[in-house]
Protein backbone atom coordinates (compact mmCIF):
# COMPACT_ATOMS: atom_id res chain seq x y z
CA UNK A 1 0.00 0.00 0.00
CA UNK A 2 1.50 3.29 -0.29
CA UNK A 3 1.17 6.37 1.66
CA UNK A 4 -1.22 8.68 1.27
CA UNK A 5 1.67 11.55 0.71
CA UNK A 6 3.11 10.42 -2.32
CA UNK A 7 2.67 11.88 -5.59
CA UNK A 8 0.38 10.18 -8.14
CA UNK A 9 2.24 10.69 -10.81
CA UNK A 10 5.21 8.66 -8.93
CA UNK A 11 3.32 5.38 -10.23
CA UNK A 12 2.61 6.55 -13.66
CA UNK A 13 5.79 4.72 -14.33
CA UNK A 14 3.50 2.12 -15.64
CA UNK A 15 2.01 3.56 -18.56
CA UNK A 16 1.32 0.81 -20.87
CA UNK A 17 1.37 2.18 -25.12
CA UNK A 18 0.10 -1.17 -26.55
CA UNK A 19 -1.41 -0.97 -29.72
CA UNK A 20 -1.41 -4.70 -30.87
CA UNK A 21 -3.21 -6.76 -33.59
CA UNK A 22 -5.15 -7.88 -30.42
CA UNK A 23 -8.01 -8.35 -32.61
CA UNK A 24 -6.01 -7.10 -35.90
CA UNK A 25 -8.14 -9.09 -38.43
CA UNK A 26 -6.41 -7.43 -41.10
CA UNK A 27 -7.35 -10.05 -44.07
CA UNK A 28 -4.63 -9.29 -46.89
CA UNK A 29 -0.91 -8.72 -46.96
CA UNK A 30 0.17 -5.55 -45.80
CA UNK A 31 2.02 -4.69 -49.19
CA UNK A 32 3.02 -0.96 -48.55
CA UNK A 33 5.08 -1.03 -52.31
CA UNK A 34 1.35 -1.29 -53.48
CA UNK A 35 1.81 -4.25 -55.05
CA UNK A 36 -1.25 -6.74 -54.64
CA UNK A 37 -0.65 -10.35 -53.51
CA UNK A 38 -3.25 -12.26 -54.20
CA UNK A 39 -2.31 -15.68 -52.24
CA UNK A 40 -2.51 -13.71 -49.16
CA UNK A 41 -5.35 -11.73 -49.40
CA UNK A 42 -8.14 -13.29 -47.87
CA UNK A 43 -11.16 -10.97 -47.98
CA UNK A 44 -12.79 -10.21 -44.31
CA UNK A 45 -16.17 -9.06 -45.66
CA UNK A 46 -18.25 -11.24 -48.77
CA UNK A 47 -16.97 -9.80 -52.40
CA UNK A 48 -19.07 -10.95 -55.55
CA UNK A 49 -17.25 -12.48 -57.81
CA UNK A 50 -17.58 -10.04 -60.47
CA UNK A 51 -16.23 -7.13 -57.84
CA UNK A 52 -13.64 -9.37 -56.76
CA UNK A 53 -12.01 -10.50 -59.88
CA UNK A 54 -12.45 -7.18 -62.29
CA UNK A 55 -10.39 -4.67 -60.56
CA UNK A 56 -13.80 -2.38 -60.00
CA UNK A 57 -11.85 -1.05 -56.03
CA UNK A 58 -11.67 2.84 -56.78
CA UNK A 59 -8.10 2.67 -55.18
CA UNK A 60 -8.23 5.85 -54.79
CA UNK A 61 -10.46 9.20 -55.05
CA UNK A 62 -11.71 11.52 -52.41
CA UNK A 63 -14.88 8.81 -51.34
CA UNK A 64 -11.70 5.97 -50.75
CA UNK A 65 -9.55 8.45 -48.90
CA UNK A 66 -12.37 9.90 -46.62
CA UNK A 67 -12.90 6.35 -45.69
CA UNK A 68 -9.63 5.98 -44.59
CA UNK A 69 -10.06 9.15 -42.63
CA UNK A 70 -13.11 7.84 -41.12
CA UNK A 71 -11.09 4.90 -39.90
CA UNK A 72 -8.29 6.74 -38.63
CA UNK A 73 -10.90 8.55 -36.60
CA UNK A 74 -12.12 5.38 -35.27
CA UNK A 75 -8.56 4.14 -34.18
CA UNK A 76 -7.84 7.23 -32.36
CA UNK A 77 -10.12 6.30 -29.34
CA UNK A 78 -10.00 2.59 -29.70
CA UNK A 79 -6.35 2.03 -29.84
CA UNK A 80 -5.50 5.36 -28.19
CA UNK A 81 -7.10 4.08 -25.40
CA UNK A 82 -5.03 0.96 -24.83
CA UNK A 83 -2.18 2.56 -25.69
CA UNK A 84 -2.23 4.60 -22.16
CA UNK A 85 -3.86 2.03 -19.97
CA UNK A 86 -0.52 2.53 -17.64
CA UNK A 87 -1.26 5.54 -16.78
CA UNK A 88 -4.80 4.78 -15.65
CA UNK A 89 -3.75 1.93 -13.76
CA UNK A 90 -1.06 4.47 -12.15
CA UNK A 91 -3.85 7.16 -11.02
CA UNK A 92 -6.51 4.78 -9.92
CA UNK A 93 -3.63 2.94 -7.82
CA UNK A 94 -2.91 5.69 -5.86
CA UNK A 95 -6.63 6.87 -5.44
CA UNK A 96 -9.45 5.17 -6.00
CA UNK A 97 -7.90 1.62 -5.68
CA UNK A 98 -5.63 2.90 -3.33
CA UNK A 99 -4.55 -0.07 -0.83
CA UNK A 100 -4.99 -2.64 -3.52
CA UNK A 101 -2.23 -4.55 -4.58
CA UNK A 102 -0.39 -3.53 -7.84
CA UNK A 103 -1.65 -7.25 -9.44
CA UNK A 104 -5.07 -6.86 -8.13
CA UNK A 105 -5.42 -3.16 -10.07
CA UNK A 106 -3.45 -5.03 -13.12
CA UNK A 107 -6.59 -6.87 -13.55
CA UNK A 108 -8.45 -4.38 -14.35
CA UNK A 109 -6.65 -3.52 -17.48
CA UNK A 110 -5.96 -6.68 -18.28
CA UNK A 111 -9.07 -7.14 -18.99
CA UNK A 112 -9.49 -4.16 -21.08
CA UNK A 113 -7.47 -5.96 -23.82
CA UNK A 114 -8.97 -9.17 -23.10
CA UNK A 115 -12.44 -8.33 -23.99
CA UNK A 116 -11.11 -6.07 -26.95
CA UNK A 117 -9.72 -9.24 -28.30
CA UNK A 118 -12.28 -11.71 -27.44
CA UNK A 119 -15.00 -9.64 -29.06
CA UNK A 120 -13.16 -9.45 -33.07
CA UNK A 121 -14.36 -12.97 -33.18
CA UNK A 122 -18.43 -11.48 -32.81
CA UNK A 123 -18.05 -7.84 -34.00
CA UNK A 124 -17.11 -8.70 -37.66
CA UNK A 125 -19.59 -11.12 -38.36
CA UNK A 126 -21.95 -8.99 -37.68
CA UNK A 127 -20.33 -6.02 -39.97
CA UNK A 128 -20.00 -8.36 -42.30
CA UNK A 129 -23.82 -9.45 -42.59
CA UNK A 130 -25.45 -5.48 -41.61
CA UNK A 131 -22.83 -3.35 -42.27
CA UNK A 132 -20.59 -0.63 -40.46
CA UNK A 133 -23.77 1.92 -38.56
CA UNK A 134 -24.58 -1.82 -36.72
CA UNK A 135 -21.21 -1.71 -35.03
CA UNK A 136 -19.60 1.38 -34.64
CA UNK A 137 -22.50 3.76 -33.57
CA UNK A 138 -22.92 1.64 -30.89
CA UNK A 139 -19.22 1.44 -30.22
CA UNK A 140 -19.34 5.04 -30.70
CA UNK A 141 -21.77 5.65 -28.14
CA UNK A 142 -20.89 3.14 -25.88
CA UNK A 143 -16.64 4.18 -25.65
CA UNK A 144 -17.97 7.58 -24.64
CA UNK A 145 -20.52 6.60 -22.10
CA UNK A 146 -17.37 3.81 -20.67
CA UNK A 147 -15.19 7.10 -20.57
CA UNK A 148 -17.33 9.43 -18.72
CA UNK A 149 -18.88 6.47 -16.36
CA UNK A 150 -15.06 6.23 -15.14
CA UNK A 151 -14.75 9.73 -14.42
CA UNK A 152 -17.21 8.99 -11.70
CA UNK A 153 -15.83 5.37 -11.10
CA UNK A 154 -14.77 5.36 -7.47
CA UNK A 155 -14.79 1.43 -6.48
CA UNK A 156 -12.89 -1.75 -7.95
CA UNK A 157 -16.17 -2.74 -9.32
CA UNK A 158 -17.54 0.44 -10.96
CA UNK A 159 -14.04 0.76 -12.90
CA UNK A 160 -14.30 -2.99 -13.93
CA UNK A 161 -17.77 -2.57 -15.67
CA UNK A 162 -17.67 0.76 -16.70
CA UNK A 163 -13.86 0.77 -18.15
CA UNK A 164 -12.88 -2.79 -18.62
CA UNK A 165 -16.20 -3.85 -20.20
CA UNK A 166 -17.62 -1.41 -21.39
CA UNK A 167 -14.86 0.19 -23.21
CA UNK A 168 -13.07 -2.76 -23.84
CA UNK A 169 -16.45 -4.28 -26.18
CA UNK A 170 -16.45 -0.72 -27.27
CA UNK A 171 -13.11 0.00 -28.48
CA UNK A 172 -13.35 -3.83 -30.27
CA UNK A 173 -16.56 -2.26 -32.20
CA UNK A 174 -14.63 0.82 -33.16
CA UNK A 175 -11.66 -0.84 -34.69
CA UNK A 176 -13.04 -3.58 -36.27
CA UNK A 177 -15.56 -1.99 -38.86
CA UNK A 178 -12.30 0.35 -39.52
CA UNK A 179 -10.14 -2.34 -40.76
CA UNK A 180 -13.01 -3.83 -42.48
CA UNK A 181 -13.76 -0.73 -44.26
CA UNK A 182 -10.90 0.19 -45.95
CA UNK A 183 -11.08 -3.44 -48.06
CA UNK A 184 -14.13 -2.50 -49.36
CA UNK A 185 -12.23 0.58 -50.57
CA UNK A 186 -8.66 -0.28 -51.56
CA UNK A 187 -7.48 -4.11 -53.13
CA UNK A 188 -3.89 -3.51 -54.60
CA UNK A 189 -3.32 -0.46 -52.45
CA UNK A 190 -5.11 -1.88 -49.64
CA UNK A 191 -2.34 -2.37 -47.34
CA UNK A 192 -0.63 1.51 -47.91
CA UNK A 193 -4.61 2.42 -47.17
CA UNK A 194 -5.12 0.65 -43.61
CA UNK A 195 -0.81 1.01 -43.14
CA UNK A 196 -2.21 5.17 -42.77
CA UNK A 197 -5.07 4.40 -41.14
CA UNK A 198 -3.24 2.25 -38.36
CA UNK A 199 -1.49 5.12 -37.49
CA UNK A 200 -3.39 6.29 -35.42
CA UNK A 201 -3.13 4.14 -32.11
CA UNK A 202 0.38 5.51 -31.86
CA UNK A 203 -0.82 9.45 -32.16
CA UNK A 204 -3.96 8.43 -29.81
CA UNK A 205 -1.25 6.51 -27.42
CA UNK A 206 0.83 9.93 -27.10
CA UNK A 207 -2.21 12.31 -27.23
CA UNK A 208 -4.24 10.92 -24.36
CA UNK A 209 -1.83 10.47 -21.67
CA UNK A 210 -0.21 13.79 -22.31
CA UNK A 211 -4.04 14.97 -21.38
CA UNK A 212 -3.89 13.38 -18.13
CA UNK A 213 -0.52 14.52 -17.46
CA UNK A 214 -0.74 17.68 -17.99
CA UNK A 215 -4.81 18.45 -17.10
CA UNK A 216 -5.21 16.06 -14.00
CA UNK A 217 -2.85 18.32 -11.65
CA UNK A 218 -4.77 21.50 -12.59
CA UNK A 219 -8.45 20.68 -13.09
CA UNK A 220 -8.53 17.00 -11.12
CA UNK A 221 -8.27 13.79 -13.10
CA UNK A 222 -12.25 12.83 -13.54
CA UNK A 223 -12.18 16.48 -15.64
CA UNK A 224 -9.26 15.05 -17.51
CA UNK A 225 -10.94 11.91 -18.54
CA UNK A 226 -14.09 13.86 -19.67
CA UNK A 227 -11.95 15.88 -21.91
CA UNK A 228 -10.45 12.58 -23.58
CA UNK A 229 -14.45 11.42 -23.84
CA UNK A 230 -15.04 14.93 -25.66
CA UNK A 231 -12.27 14.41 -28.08
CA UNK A 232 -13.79 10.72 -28.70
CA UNK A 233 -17.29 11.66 -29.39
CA UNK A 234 -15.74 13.95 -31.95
CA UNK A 235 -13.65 11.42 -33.65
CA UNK A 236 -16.24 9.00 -33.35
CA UNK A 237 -18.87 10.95 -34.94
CA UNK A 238 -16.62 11.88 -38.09
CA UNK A 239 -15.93 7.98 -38.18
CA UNK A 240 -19.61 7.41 -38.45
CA UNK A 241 -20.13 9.80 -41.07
CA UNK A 242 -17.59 8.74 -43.16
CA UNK A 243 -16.93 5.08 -42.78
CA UNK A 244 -19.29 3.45 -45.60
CA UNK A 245 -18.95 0.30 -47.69
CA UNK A 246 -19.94 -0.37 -51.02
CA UNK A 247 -19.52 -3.87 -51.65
CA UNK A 248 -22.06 -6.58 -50.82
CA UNK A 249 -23.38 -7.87 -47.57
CA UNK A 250 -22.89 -11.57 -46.48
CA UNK A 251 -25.71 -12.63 -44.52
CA UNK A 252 -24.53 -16.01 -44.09
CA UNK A 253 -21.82 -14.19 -41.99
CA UNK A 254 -20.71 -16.74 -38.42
CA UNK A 255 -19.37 -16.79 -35.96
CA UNK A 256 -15.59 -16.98 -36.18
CA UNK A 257 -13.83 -18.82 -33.45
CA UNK A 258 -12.93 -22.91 -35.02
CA UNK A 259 -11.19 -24.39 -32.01
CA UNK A 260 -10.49 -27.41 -34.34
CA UNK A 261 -8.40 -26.08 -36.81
CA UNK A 262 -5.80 -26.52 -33.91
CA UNK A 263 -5.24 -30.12 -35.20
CA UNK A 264 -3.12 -28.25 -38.50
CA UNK A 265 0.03 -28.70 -37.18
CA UNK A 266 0.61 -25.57 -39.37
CA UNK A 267 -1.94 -23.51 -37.84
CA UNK A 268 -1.05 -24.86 -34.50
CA UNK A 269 2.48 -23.87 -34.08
CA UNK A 270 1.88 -20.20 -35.81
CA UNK A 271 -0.49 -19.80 -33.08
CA UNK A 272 1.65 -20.41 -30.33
CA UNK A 273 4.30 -18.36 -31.56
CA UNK A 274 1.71 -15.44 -31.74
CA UNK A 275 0.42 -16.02 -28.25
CA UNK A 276 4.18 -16.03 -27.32
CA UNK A 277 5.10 -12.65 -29.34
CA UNK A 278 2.28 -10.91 -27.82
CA UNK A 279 2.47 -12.17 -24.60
CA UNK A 280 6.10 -10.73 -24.48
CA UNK A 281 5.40 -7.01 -25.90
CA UNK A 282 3.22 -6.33 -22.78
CA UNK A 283 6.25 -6.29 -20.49
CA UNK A 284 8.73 -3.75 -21.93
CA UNK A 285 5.80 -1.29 -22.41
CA UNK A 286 3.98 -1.29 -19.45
CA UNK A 287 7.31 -1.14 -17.28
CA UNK A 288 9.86 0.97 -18.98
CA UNK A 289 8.63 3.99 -17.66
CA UNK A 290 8.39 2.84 -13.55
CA UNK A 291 11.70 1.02 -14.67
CA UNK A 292 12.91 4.79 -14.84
CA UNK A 293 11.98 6.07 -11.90
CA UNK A 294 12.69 3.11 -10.03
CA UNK A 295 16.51 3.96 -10.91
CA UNK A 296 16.56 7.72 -9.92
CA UNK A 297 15.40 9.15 -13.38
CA UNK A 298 13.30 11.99 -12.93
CA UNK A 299 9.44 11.60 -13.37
CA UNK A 300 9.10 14.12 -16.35
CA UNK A 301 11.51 12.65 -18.47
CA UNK A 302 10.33 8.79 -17.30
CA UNK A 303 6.81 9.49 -18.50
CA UNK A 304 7.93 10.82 -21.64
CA UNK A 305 9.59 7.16 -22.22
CA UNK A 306 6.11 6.39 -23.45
CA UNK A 307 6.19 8.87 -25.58
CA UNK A 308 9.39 7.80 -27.08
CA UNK A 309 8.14 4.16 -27.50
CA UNK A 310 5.34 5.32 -29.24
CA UNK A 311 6.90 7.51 -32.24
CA UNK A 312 9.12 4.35 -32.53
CA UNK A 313 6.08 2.28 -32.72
CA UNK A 314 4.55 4.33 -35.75
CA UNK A 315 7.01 3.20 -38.34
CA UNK A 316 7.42 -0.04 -36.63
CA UNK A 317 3.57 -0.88 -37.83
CA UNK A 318 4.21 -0.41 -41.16
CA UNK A 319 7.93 -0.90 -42.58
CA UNK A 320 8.83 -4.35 -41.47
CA UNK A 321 5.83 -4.77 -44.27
CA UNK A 322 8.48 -3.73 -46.85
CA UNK A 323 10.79 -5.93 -45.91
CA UNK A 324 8.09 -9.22 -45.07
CA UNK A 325 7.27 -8.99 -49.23
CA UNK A 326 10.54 -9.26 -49.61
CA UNK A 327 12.71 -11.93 -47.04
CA UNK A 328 9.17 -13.29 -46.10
CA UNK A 329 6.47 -12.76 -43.30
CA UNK A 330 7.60 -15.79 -40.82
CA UNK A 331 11.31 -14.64 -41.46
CA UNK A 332 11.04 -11.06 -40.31
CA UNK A 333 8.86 -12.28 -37.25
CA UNK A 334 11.61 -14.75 -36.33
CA UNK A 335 14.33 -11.54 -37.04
CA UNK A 336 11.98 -8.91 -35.34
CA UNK A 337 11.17 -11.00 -32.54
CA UNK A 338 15.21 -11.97 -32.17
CA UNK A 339 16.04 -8.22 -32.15
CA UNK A 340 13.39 -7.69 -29.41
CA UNK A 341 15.03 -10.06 -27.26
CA UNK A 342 18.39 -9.14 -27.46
CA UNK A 343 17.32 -5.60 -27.28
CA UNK A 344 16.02 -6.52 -24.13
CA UNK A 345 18.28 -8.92 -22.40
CA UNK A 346 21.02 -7.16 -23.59
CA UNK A 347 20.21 -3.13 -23.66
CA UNK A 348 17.44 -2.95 -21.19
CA UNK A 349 19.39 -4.97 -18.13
CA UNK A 350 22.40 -3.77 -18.25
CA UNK A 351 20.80 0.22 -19.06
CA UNK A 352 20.96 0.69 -15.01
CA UNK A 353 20.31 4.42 -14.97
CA UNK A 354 21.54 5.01 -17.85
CA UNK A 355 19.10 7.57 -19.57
CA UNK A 356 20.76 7.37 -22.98
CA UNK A 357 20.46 3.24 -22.73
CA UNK A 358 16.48 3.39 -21.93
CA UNK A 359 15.60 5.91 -24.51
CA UNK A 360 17.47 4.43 -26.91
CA UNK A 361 15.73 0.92 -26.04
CA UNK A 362 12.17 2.87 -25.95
CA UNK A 363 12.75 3.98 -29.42
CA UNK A 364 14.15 0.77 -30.95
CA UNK A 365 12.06 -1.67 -28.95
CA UNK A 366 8.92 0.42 -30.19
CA UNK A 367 9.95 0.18 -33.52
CA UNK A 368 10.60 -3.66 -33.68
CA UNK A 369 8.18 -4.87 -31.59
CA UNK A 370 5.32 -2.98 -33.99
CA UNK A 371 5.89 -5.94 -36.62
CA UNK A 372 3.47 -8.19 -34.74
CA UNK A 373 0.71 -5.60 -35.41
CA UNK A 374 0.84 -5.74 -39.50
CA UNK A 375 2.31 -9.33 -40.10
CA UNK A 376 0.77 -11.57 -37.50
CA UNK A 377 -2.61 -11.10 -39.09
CA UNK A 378 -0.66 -12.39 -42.55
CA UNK A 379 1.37 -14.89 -41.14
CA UNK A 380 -2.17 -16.46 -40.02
CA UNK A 381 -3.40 -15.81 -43.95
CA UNK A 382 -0.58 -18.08 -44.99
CA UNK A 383 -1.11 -21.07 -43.17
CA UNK A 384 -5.15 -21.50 -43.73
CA UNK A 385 -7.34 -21.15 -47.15
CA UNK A 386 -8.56 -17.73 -47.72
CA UNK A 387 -12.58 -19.29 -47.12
CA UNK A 388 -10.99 -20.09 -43.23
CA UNK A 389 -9.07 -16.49 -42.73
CA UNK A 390 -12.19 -15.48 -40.45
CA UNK A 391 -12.78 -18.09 -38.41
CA UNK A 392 -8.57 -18.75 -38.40
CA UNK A 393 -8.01 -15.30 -37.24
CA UNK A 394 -10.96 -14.88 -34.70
CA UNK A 395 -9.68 -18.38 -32.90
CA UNK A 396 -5.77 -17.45 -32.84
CA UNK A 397 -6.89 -14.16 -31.30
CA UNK A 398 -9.03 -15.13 -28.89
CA UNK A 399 -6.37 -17.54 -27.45
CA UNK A 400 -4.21 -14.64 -27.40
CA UNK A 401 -6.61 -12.92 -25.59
CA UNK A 402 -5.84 -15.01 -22.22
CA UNK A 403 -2.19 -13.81 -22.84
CA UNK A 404 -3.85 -10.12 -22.74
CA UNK A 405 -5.75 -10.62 -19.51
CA UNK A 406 -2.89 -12.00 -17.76
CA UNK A 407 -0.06 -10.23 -18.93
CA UNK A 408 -0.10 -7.33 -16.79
CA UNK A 409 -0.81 -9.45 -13.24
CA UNK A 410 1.66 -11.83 -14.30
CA UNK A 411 4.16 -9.36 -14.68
CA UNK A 412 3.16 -7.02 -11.35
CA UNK A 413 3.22 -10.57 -9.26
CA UNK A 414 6.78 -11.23 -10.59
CA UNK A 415 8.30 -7.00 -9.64
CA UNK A 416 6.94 -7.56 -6.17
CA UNK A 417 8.56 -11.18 -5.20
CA UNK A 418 11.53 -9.94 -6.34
CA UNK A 419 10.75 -6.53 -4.19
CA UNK A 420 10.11 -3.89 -6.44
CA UNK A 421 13.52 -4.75 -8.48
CA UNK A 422 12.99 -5.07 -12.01
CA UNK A 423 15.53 -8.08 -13.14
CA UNK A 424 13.32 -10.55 -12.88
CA UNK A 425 10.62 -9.04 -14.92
CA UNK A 426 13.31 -8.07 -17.75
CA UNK A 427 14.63 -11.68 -17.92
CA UNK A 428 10.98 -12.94 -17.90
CA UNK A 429 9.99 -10.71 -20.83
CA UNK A 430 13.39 -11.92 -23.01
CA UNK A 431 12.74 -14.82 -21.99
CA UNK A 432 9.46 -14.87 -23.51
CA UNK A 433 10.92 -12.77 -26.94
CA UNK A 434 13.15 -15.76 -27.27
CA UNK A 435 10.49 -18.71 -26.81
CA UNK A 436 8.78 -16.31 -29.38
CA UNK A 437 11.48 -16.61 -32.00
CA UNK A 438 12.12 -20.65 -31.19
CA UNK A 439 8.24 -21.31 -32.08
CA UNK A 440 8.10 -18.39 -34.87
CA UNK A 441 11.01 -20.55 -36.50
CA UNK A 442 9.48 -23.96 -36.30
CA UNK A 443 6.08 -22.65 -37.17
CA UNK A 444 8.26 -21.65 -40.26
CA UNK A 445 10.02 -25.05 -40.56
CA UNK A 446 6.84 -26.68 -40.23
CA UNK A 447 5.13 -24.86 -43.00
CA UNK A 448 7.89 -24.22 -45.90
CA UNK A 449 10.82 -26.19 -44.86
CA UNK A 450 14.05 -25.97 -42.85
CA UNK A 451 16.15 -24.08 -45.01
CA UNK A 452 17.65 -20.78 -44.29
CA UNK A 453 17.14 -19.18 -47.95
CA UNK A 454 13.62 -19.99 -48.05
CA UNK A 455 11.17 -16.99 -48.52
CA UNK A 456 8.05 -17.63 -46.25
């Protein structure tokens, strides 16, 4: 428990920028050079054949591109969101939660993610069959009404419903449609289309906690968490305006969760490795910042770690795209997630108080770890038959939604048995980046073979 004289912002250390392919169902290759690759580009809403196979997608045009700007929108709040959860488990730690332990508040957030995973699986069926105004103007609504029901959120439970599930289900209904969306748009430049639109969890992950840090101290923190509600029910309502679709509905639209396609071997192993690679990002960003403080940096510059990791993140979600079309999607996961470990067992334990060491690991660690958000989703679409993307995708992702809702505990248990010292939680997290890259490489093996010049 700490004392009632201690800063808030003293905990804030946490602040957790995630913006992860949680429920990424991103159904085609992320091709930034524009080029279209049709063996990986399952389609996640129905296209008629004649749409589908004469090149009709505008690709372009001032309809297309406000599209893209109406997903953008969407992303801000959605991905923004669980890009600062750190910082919200920080405040409520030290005030409303105050005299719960750090795992016990960890849950809270945890489940955030968890339910914004669990519910891809539900949310694009149902844009699928009805269309985008079925999902996100209730998303819309409900992400504001989750927002400004916190503000007033004073016990565990009040913050669980209002936050966790109401804006996690929320945020799942915003991002979804906003993927979706831009395939109806784009085909061959699909993947520079949604690579813009994606964008925006990192500006929404610097944006929102810069709010809280700077309004909280002046005009209280339930004021500051109205203001981010404002700025989301203007987003929001330009994303409703301006996300349409134009191709046709599929009413025959399920459910997409196959806990059988487990028995592919193939499938089986790339799913692992994903759990594994996501899993592992939640340490690093969630920590790096109390890391900080922990070692005598000063708060100001701590907190702005986040920042840091975030601008390296924006890149990070849409390069390693280049250079997947290129050396191949498993490949670069086995490199990035190789780098990430290394980066971390080697830069981030020995960094001591070193503030030159952490940035420099904030930036670089937000830039390679922002692979899994643009190639995990194609890494699934090369191991299953474009008919089973959906259900393929929903299932691996709402396995790795356990990883989500346990992450952040996990992690908090392991700081405090080692008391408060952070080695332990560095070596787990490496630990995990390098399991990660053992399963990321079998998957590989498993799929396209065992040797090292094969493009896959």
């Amino acid at each position: 428990m700490r004392g009632p004289g201690r800063s808030p912002f003293r905990a804030i250390g946490s602040i957790q920028p995630i913006d992860y392919p949680l429920l990424v169902a991103v159904p085609f290759d992320l091709d930034m050079s524009g080029k279209e690759d049709r063996s990986l580009a399952p389609s996640r809403t129905s296209e008629s054949p004649e749409l589908a196979g004469n090149g009709s997608y505008p690709e372009g045009g001032l309809r297309a591109w406000l599209v893209v700007f109406g997903a953008w929108c969407a992303m801000i709040p959605s991905m923004g969101l669980l890009n600062c959860l750190g910082i919200l488990h920080a405040w409520t730690s030290t005030h409303q939660l105050q005299g719960y332990s750090e795992s016990s508040i960890g849950w809270i957030y945890g489940a955030y993610g968890f339910f914004l995973y669990v519910a891809g699986a539900q949310a694009g069926p149902i844009f699928d069959a009805y269309g985008p105004a079925y999902v996100i103007i209730p998303g819309s609504i409900g992400i504001v009404a989750a927002l400004i029901c916190f503000s007033f959120s004073e016990e565990y439970y009040q913050i669980f419903l209002s936050f966790s599930v109401l804006g996690g289900l929320s945020a799942c209904t915003l991002f979804t449609p906003a993927v979706s969306c831009v395939g109806h748009w784009f085909n061959i430049r699909r993947g520079f289309a949604t690579g813009i639109a994606c964008t925006a969890g990192g500006l929404g992950g610097a944006i929102f906690p810069l709010i809280i840090l700077f309004a909280a101290p002046k005009i209280g923190f339930p004021w500051a968490i109205r203001i981010i509600a404002l700025v989301c029910a203007v987003l929001c309502t330009l994303a409703c305006l301006l996300m349409k679709t134009r191709l046709p509905r599929n009413k025959r639209a399920g459910a997409s969760i196959d806990f059988k396609a487990l028995k592919d071997i193939k499938y089986a192993t790339t799913t692992a490795a994903i759990f594994l690679v996501e899993f592992a990002v939640f340490i690093p960003i969630t920590y790096i910042a109390s890391y900080a403080v922990h070692v005598g940096i000063n708060d100001t510059l701590s907190y702005a770690l986040i920042v840091f990791l975030n601008l390296g993140a924006v890149p990070g979600r849409f390069l390693p795209g280049l250079i997947a079309d290129q050396l191949g999607r498993f490949n670069v996961m086995v490199l990035t997630s190789l780098i990430c470990a290394v980066l971390t067992l080697a830069l981030w334990l020995k960094a001591g108080d070193n503030i030159a060491a952490i940035i420099c690991y904030a930036v670089l660690f937000g830039f390679w770890s922002g692979a899994a958000i643009s190639l995990t989703p194609v890494c699934i679409s090369q191991v299953c038959a474009t008919e089973d993307y959906g259900k393929r995708n929903g299932t691996t992702f709402t396995i790795v939604s356990i990883g989500t809702l346990t992450g952040i505990p996990i992690a908090g248990t392991i700081q405090q048995h080692n008391g408060g010292d952070y080695w332990g939680l560095i070596v787990f997290g490496g630990v995990l980046y390098l399991a990660a890259t053992v399963v990321f490489g079998v998957a590989r093996g498993v799929c396209a073979g065992w040797a090292l010049k094969t493009r896959f």
